[in-house]
N, C-alpha and C. Protein backbone atom coordinates (compact mmCIF):
# COMPACT_ATOMS: atom_id res chain seq x y z
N UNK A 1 -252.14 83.75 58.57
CA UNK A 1 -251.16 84.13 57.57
C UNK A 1 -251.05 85.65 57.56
N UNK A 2 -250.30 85.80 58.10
CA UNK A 2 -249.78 87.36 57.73
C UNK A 2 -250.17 88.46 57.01
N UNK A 3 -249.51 87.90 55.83
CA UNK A 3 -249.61 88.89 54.82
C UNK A 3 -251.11 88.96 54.43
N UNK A 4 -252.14 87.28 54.26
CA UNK A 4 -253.66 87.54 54.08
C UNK A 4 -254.23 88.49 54.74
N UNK A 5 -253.91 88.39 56.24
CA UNK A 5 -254.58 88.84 57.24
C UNK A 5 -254.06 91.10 57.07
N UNK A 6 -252.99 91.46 56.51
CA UNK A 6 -252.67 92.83 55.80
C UNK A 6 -253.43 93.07 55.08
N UNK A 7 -253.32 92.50 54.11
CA UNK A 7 -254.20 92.45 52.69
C UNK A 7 -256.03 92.83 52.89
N UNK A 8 -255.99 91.76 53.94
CA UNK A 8 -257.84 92.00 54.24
C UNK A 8 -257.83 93.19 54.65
N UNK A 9 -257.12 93.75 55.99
CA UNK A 9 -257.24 94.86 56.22
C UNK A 9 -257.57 96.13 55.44
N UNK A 10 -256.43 96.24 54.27
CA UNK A 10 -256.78 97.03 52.92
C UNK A 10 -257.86 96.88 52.01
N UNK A 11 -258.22 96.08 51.95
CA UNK A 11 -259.20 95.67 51.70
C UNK A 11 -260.80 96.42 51.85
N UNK A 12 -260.77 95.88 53.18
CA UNK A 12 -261.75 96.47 53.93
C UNK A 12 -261.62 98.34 54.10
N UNK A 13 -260.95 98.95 54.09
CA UNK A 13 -260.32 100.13 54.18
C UNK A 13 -260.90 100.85 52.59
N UNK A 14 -260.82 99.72 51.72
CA UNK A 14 -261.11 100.56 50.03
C UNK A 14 -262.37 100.38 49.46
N UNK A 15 -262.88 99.02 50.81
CA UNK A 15 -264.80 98.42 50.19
C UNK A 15 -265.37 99.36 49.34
N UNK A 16 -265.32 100.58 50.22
CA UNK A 16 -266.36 101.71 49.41
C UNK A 16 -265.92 101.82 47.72
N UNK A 17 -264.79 101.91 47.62
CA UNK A 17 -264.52 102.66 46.27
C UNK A 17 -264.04 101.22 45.21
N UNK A 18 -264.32 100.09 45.67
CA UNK A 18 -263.75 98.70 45.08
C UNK A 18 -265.10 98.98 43.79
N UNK A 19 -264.72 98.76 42.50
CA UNK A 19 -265.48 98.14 41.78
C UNK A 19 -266.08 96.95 41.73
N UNK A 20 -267.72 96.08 40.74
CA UNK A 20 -267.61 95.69 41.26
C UNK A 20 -267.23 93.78 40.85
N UNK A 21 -267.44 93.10 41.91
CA UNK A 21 -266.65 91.58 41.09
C UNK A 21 -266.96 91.14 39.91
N UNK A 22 -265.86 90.83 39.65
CA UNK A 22 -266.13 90.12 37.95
C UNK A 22 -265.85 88.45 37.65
N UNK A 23 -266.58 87.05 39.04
CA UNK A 23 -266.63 86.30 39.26
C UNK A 23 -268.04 85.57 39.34
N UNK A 24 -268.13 84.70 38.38
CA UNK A 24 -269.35 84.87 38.29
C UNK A 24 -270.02 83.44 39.32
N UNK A 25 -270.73 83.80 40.35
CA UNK A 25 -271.30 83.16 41.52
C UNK A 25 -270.38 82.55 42.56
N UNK A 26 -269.88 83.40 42.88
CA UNK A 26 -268.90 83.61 43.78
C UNK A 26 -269.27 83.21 45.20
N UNK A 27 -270.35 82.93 45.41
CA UNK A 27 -271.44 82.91 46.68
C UNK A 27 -271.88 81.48 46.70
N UNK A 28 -271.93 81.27 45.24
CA UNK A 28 -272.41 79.27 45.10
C UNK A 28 -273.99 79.21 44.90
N UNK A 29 -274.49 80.03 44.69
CA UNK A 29 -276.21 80.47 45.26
C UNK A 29 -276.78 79.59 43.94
N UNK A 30 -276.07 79.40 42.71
CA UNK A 30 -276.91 78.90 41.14
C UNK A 30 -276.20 77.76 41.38
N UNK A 31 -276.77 76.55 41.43
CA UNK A 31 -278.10 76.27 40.84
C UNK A 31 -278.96 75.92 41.41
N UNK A 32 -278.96 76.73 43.07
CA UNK A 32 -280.15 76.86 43.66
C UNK A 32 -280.33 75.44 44.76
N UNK A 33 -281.70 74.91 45.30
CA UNK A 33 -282.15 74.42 46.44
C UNK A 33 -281.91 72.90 45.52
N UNK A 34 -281.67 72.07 46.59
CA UNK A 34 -281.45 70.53 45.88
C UNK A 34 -282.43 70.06 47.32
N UNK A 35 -282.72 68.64 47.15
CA UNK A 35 -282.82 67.72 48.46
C UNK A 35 -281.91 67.69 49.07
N UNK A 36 -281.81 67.84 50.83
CA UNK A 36 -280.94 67.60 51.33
C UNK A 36 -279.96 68.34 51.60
N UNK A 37 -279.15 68.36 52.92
CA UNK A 37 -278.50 69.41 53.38
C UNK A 37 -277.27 69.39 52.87
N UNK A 38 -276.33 68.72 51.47
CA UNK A 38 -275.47 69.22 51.37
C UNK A 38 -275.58 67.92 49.84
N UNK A 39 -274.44 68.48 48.97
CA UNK A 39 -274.81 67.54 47.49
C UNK A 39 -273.18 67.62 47.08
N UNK A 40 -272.76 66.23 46.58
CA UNK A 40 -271.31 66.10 46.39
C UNK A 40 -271.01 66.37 44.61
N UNK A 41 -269.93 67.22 44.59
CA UNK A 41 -269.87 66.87 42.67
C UNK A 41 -268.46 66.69 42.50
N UNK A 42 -268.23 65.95 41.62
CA UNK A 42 -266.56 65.13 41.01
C UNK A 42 -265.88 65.65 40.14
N UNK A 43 -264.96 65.64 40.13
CA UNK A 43 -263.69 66.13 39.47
C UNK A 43 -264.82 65.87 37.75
N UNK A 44 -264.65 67.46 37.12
CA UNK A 44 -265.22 67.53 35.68
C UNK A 44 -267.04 67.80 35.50
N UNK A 45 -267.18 67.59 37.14
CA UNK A 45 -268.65 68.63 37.15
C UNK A 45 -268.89 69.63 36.54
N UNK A 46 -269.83 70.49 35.94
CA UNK A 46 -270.40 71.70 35.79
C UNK A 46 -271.22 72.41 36.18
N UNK A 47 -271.94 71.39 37.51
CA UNK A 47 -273.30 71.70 38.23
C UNK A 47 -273.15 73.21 38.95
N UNK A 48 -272.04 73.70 39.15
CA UNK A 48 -272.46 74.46 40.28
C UNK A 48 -271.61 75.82 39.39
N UNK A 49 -272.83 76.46 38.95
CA UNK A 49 -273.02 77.63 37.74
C UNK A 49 -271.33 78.40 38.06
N UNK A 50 -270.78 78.78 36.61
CA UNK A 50 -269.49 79.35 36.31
C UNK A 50 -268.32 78.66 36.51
N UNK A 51 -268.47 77.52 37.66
CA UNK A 51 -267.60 76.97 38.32
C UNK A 51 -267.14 75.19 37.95
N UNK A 52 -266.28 74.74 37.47
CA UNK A 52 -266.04 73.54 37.32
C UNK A 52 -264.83 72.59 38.25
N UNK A 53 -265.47 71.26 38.90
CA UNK A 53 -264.28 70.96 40.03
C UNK A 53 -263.63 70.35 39.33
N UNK A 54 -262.03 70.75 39.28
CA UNK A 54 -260.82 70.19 38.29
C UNK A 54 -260.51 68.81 39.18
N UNK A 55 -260.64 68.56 40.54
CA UNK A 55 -260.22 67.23 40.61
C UNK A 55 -260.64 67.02 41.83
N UNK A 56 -260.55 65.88 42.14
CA UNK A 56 -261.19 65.26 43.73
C UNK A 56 -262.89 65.62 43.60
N UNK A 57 -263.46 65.64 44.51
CA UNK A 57 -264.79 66.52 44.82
C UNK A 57 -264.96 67.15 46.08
N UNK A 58 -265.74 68.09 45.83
CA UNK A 58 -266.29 69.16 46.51
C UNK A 58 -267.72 69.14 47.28
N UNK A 59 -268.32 69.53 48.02
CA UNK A 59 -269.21 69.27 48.69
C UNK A 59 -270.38 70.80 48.67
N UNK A 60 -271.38 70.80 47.84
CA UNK A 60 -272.42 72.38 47.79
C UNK A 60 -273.28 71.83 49.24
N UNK A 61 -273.09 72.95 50.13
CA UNK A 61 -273.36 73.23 51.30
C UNK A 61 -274.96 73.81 51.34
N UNK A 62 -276.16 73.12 51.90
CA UNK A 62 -276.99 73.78 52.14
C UNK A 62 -277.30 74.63 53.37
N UNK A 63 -278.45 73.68 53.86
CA UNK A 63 -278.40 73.74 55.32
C UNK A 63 -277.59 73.12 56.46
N UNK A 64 -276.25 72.36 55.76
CA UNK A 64 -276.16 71.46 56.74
C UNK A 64 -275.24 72.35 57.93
N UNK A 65 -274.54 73.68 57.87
CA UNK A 65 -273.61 74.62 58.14
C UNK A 65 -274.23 76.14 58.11
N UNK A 66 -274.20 76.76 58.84
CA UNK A 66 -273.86 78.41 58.34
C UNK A 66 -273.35 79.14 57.39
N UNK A 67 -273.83 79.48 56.05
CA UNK A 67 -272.79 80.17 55.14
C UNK A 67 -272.27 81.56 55.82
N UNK A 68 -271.23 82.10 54.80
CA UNK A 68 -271.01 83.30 55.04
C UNK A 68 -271.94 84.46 54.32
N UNK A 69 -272.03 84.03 53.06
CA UNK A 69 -273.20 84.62 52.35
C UNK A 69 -274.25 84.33 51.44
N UNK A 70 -275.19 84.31 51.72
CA UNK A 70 -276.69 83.72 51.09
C UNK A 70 -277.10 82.55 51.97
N UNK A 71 -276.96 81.25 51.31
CA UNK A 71 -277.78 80.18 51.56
C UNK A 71 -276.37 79.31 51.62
N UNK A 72 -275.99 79.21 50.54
CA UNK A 72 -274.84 78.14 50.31
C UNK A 72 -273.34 78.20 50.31
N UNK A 73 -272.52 77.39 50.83
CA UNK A 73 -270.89 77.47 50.38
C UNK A 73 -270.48 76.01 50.06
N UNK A 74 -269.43 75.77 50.13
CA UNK A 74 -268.66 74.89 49.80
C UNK A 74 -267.80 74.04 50.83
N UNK A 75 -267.55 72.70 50.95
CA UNK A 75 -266.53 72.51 51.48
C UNK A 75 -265.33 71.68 50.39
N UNK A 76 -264.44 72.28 50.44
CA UNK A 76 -263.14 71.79 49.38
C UNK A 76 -263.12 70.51 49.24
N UNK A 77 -263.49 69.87 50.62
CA UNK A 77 -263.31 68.29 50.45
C UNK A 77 -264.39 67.21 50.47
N UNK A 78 -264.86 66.67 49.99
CA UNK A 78 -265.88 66.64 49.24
C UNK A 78 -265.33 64.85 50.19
N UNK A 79 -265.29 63.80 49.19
CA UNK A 79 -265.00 62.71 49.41
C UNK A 79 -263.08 62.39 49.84
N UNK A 80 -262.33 63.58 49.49
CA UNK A 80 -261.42 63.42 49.21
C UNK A 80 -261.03 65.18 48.71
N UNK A 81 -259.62 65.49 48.75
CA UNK A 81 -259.59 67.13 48.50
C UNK A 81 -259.64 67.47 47.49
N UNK A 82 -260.61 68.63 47.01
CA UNK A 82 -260.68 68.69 45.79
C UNK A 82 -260.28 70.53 45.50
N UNK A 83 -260.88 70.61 44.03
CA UNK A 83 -260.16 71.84 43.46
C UNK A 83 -261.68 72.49 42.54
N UNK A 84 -261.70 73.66 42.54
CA UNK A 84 -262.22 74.12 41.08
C UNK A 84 -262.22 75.58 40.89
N UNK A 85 -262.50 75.81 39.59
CA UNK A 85 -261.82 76.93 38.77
C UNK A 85 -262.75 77.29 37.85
N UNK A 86 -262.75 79.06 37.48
CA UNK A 86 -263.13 78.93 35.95
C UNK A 86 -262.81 80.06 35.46
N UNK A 87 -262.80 80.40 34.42
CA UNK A 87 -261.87 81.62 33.99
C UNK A 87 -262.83 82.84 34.02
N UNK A 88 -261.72 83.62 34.65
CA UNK A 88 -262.15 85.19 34.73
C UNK A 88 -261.86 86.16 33.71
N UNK A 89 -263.32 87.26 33.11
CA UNK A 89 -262.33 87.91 32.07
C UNK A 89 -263.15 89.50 32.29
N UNK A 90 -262.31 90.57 31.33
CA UNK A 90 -262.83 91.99 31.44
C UNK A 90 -261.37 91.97 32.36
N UNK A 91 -260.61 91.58 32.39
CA UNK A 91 -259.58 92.38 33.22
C UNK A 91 -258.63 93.55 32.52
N UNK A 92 -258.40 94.26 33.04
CA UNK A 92 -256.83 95.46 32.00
C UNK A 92 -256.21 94.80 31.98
N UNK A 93 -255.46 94.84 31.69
CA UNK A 93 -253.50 94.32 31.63
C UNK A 93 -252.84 95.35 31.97
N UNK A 94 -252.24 94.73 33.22
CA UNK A 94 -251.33 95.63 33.94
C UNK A 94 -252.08 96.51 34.85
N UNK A 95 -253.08 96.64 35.30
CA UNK A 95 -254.03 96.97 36.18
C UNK A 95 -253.93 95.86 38.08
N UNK A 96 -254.04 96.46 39.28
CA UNK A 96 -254.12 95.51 40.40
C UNK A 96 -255.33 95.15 40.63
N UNK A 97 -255.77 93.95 40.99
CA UNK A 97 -256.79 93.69 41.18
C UNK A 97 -256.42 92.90 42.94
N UNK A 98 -257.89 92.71 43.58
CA UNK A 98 -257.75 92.06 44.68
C UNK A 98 -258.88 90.41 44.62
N UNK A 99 -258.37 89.97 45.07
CA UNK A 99 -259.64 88.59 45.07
C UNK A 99 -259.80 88.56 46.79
N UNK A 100 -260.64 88.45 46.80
CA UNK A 100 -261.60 88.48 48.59
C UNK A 100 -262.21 87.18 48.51
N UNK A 101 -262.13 86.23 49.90
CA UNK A 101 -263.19 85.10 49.70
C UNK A 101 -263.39 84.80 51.38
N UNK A 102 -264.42 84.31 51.83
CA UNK A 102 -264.53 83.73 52.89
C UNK A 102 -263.81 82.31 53.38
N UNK A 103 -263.58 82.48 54.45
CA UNK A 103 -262.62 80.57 54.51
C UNK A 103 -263.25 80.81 55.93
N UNK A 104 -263.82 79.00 56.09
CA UNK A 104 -263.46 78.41 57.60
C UNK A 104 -263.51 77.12 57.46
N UNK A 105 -263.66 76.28 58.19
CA UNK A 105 -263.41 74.97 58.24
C UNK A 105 -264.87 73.74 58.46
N UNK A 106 -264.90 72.68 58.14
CA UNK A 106 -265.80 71.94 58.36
C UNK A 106 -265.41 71.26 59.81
N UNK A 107 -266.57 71.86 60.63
CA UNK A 107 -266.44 71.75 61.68
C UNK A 107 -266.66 70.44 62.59
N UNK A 108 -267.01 69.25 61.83
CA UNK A 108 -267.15 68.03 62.16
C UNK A 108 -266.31 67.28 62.35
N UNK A 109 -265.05 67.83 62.03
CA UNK A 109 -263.75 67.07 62.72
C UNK A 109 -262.76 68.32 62.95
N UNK A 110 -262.52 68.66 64.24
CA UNK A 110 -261.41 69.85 64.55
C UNK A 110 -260.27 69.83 63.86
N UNK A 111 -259.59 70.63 64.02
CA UNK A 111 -258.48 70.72 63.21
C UNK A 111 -258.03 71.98 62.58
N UNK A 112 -256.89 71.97 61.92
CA UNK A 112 -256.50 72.88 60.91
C UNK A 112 -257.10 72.46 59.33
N UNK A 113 -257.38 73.32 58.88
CA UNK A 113 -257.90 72.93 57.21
C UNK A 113 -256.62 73.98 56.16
N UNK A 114 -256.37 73.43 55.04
CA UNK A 114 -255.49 74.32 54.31
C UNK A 114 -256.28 74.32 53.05
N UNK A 115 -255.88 75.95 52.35
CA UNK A 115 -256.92 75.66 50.63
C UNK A 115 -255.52 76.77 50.44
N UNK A 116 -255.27 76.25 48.99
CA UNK A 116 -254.47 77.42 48.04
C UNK A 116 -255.41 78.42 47.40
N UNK A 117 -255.06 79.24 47.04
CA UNK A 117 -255.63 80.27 45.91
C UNK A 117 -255.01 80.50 44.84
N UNK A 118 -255.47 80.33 43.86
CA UNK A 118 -254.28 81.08 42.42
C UNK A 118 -255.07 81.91 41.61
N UNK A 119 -254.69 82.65 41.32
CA UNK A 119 -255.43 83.83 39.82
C UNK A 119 -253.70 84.40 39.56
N UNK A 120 -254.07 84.52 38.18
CA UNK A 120 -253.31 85.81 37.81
C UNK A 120 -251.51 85.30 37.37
N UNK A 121 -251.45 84.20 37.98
CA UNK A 121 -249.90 83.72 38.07
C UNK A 121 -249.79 84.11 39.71
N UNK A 122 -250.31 84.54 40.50
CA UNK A 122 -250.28 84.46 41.74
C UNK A 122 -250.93 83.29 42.77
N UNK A 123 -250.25 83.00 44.10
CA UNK A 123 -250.85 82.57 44.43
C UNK A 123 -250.61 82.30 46.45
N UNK A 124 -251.74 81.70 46.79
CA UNK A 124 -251.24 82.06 48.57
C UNK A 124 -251.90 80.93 49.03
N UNK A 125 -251.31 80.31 50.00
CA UNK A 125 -251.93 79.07 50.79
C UNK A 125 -252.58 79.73 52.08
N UNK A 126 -253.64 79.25 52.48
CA UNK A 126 -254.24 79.55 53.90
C UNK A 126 -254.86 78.66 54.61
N UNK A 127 -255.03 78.53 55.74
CA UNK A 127 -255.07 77.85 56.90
C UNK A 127 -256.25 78.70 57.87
N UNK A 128 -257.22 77.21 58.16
CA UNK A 128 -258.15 77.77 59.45
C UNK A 128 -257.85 76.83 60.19
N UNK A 129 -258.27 77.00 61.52
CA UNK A 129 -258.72 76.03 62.25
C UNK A 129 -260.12 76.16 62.94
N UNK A 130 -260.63 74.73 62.98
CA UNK A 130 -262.10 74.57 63.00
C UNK A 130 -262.11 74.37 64.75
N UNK A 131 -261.02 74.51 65.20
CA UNK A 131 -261.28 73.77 66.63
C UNK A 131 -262.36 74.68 67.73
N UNK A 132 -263.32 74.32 68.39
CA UNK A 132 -264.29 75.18 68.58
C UNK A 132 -265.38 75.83 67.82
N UNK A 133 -265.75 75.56 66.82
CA UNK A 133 -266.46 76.28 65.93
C UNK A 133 -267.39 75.03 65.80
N UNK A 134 -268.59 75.32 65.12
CA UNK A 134 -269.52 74.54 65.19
C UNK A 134 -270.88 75.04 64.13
N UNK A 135 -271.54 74.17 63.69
CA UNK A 135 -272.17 74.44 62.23
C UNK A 135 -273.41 75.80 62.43
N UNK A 136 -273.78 75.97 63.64
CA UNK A 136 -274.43 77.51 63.61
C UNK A 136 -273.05 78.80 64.02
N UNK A 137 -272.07 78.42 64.28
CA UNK A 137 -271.20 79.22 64.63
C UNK A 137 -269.19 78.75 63.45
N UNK A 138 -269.51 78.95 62.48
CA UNK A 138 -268.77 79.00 61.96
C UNK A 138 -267.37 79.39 62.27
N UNK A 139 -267.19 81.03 62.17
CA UNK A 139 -265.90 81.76 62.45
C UNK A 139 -265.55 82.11 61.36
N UNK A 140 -266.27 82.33 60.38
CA UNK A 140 -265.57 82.89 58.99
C UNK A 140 -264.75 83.42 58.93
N UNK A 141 -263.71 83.88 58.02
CA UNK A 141 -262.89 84.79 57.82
C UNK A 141 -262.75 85.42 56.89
N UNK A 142 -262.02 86.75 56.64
CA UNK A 142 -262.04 86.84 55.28
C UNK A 142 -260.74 87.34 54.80
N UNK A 143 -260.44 86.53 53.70
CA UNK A 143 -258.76 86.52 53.58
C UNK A 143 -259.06 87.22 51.91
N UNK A 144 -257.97 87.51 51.06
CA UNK A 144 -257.71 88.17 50.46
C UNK A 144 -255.97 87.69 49.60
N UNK A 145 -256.16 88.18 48.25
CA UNK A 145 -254.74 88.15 47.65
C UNK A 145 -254.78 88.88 46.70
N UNK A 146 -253.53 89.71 46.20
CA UNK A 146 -253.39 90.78 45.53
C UNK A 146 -252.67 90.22 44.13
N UNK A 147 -253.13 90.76 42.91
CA UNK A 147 -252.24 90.42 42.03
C UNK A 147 -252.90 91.34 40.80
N UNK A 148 -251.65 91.03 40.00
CA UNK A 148 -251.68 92.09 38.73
C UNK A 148 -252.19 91.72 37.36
N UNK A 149 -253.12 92.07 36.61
CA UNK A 149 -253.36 91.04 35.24
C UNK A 149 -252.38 91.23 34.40
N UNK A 150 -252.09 90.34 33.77
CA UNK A 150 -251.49 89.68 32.32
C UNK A 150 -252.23 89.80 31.30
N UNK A 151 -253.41 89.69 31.21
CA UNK A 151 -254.03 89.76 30.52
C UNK A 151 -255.52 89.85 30.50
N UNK A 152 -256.29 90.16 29.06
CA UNK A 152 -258.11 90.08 29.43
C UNK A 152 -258.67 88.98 30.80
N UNK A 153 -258.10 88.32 30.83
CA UNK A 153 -258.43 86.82 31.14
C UNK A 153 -257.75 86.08 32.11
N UNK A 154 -258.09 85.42 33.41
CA UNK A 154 -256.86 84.36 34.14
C UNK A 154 -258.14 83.82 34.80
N UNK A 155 -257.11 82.38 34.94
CA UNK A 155 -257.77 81.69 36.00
C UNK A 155 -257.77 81.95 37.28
N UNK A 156 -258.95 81.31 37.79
CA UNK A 156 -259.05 82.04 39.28
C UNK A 156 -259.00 80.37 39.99
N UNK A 157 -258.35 79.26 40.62
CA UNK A 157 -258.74 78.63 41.04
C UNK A 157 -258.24 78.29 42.46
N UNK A 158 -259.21 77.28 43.04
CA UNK A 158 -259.31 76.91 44.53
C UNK A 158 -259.00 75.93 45.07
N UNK A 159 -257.75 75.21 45.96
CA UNK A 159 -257.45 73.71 45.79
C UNK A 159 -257.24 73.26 47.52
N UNK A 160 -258.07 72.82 47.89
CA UNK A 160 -258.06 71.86 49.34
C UNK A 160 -256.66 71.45 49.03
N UNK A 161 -256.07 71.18 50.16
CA UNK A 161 -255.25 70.63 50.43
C UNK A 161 -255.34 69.51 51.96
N UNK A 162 -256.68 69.38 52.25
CA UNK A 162 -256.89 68.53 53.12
C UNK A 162 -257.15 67.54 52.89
N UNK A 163 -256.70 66.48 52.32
CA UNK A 163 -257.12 64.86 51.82
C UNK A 163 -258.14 64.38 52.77
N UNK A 164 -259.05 64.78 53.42
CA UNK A 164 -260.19 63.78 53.66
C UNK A 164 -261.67 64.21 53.81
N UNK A 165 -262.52 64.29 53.87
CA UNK A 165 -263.88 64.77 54.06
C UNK A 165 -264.40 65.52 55.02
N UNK A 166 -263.52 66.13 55.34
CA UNK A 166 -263.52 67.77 56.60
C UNK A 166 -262.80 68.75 56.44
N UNK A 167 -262.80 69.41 54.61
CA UNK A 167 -261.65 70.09 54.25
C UNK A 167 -262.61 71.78 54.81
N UNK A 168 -261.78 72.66 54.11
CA UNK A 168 -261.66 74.37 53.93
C UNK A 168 -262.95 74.38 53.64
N UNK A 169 -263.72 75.26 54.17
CA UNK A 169 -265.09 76.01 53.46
C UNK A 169 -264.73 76.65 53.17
N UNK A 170 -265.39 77.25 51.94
CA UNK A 170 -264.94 78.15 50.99
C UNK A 170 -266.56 79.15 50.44
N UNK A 171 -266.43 80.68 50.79
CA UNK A 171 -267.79 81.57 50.26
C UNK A 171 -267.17 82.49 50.01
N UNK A 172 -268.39 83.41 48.92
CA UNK A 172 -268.16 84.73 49.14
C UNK A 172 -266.83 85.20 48.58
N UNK A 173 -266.67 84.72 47.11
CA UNK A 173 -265.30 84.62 46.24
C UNK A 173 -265.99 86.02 45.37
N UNK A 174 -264.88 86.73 45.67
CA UNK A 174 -265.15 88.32 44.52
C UNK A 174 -263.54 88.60 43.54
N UNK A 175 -263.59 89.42 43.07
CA UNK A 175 -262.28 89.85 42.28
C UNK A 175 -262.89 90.99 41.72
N UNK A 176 -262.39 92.04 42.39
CA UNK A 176 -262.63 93.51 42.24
C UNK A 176 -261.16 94.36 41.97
N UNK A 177 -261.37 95.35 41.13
CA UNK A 177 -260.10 96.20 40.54
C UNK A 177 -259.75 97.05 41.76
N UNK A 178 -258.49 96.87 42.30
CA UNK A 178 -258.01 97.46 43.25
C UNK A 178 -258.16 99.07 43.06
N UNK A 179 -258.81 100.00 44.19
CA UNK A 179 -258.71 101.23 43.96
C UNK A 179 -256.82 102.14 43.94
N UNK A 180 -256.13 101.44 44.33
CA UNK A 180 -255.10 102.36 44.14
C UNK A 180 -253.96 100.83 43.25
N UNK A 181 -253.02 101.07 43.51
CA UNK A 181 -251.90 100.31 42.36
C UNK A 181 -251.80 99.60 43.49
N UNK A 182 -251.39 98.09 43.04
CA UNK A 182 -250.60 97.69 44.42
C UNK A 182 -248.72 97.81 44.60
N UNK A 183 -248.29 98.24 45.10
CA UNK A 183 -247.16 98.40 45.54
C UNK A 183 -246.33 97.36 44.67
N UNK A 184 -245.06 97.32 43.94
CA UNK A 184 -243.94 96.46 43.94
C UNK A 184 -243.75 95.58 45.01
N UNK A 185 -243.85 94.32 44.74
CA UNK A 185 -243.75 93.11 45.53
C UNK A 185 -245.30 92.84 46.99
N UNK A 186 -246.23 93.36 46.40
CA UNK A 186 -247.38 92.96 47.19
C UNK A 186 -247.77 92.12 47.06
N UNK A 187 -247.33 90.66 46.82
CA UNK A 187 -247.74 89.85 47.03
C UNK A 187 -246.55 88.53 47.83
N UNK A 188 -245.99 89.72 48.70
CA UNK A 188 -245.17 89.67 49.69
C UNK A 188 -246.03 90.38 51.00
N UNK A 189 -245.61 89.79 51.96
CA UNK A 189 -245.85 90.28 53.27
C UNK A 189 -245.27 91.70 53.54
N UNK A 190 -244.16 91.68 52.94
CA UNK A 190 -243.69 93.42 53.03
C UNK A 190 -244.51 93.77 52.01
N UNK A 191 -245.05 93.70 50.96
CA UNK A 191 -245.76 94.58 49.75
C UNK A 191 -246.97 94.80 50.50
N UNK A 192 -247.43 93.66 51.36
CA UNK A 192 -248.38 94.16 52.25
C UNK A 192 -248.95 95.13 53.08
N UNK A 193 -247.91 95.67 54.06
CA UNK A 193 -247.62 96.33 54.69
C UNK A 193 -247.01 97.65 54.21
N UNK A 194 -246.58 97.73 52.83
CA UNK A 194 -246.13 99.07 52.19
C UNK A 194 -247.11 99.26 51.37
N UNK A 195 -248.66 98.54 51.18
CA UNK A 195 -250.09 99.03 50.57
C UNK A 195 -250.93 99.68 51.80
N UNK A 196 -250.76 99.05 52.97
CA UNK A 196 -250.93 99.81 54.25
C UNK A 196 -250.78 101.07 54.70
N UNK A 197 -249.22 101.30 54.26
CA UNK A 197 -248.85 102.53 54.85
C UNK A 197 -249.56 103.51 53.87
N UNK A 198 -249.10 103.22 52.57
CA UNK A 198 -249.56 103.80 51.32
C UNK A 198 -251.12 104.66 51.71
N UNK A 199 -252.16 103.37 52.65
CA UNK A 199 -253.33 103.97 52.17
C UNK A 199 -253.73 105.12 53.36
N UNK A 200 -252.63 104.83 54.86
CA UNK A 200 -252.65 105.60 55.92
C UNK A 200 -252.34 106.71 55.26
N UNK A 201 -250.89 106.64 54.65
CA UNK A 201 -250.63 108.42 54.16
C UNK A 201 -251.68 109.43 53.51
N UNK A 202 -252.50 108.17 52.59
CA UNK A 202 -253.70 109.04 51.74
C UNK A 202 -254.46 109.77 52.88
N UNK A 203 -254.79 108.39 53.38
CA UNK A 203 -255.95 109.08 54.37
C UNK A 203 -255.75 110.28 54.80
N UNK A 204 -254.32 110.37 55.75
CA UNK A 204 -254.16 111.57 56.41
C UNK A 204 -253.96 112.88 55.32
N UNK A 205 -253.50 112.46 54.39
CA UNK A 205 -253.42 113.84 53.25
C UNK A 205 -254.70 114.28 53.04
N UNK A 206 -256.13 113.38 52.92
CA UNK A 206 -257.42 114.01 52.55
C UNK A 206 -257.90 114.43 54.10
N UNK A 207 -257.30 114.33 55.39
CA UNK A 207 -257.62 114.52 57.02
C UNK A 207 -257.57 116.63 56.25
């Protein structure tokens, strides 16, 4: 995706000066070691700290995969595709913020995997494909979406869109206050690319 794949770029470009996330276990790490290399929870869970799955289920990843960060991630599709969410707060209003997360795919059946993202009244669909990848060799990625608060408070949530039990992995979910504004219409592929130029010009002005 395009415009994700801009976005990360900037991203990565502002790490240093990003404040920091205000998501709480973003990584999946609470509530820690279970039996067994991977544990399923259902639509209206609370098991897996800050985080509640709004529908289908989800799958907490131990050993059975490579995370991107710590010990544990997620796969979206659990028995069937699932979703979960929980509300984010401490935001300004009218302030840009960025959300960063890891995506790759469950690599036990190739393919393309799709997961949405929403916070903020924003939102972006993304796509991996698992083809070649394999549970010590993942391929993480790290995608990204830009949006503006409304208010103290928004939901941040995560929704497979793969109906069967080899959906999106999902780690490594942050939401940090963007160091500069984001551009009019950045959450467009052109707003993308005009936060880009934006941060080249800085650069070269402090050169």
């Amino acid at each position: 995706m395009m415009f994700g794949k801009a976005i990360a770029v900037a991203a990565i470009l502002l790490a240093g000066a990003a404040h920091a996330s205000i998501v709480t276990n973003g990584s999946f790490e609470s509530p820690g070691s279970f039996a067994g290399s991977f544990k399923t929870y259902n639509a209206g869970s609370t098991a897996i700290t800050g985080w509640t799955v709004g529908s289908g289920s989800v799958d907490l990843i131990n050993s059975y995969w490579q995370a991107a960060d710590g010990s544990y991630s997620l796969d979206m599709s659990g028995g069937s595709a699932g979703s979960i969410w929980q509300t984010i707060s401490g935001l300004l209003t009218g302030k840009s913020y960025i959300l960063s997360f890891a995506l790759a795919g469950n690599p036990d059946r190739a393919g393309v995997k799709s997961l949405t993202a929403e916070v903020g009244g924003t939102s972006g669909t993304y796509t991996f494909d698992s083809t070649g990848k394999s549970r010590s060799a993942m391929g993480w990625t790290t995608e990204t979406l830009g949006f503006t608060a409304s208010g103290n408070s928004a939901t941040l949530r995560f929704t497979s869109n793969t109906n069967n039990a080899y959906g999106p992995a999902l780690d490594n979910v942050s939401v940090a206050l963007a160091p500069v504004p984001l551009p009019a219409g950045a959450a467009t592929m052109g707003g993308a690319f005009g936060l880009l130029a934006l941060l080249r010009r800085r650069r070269r002005a402090r050169a």
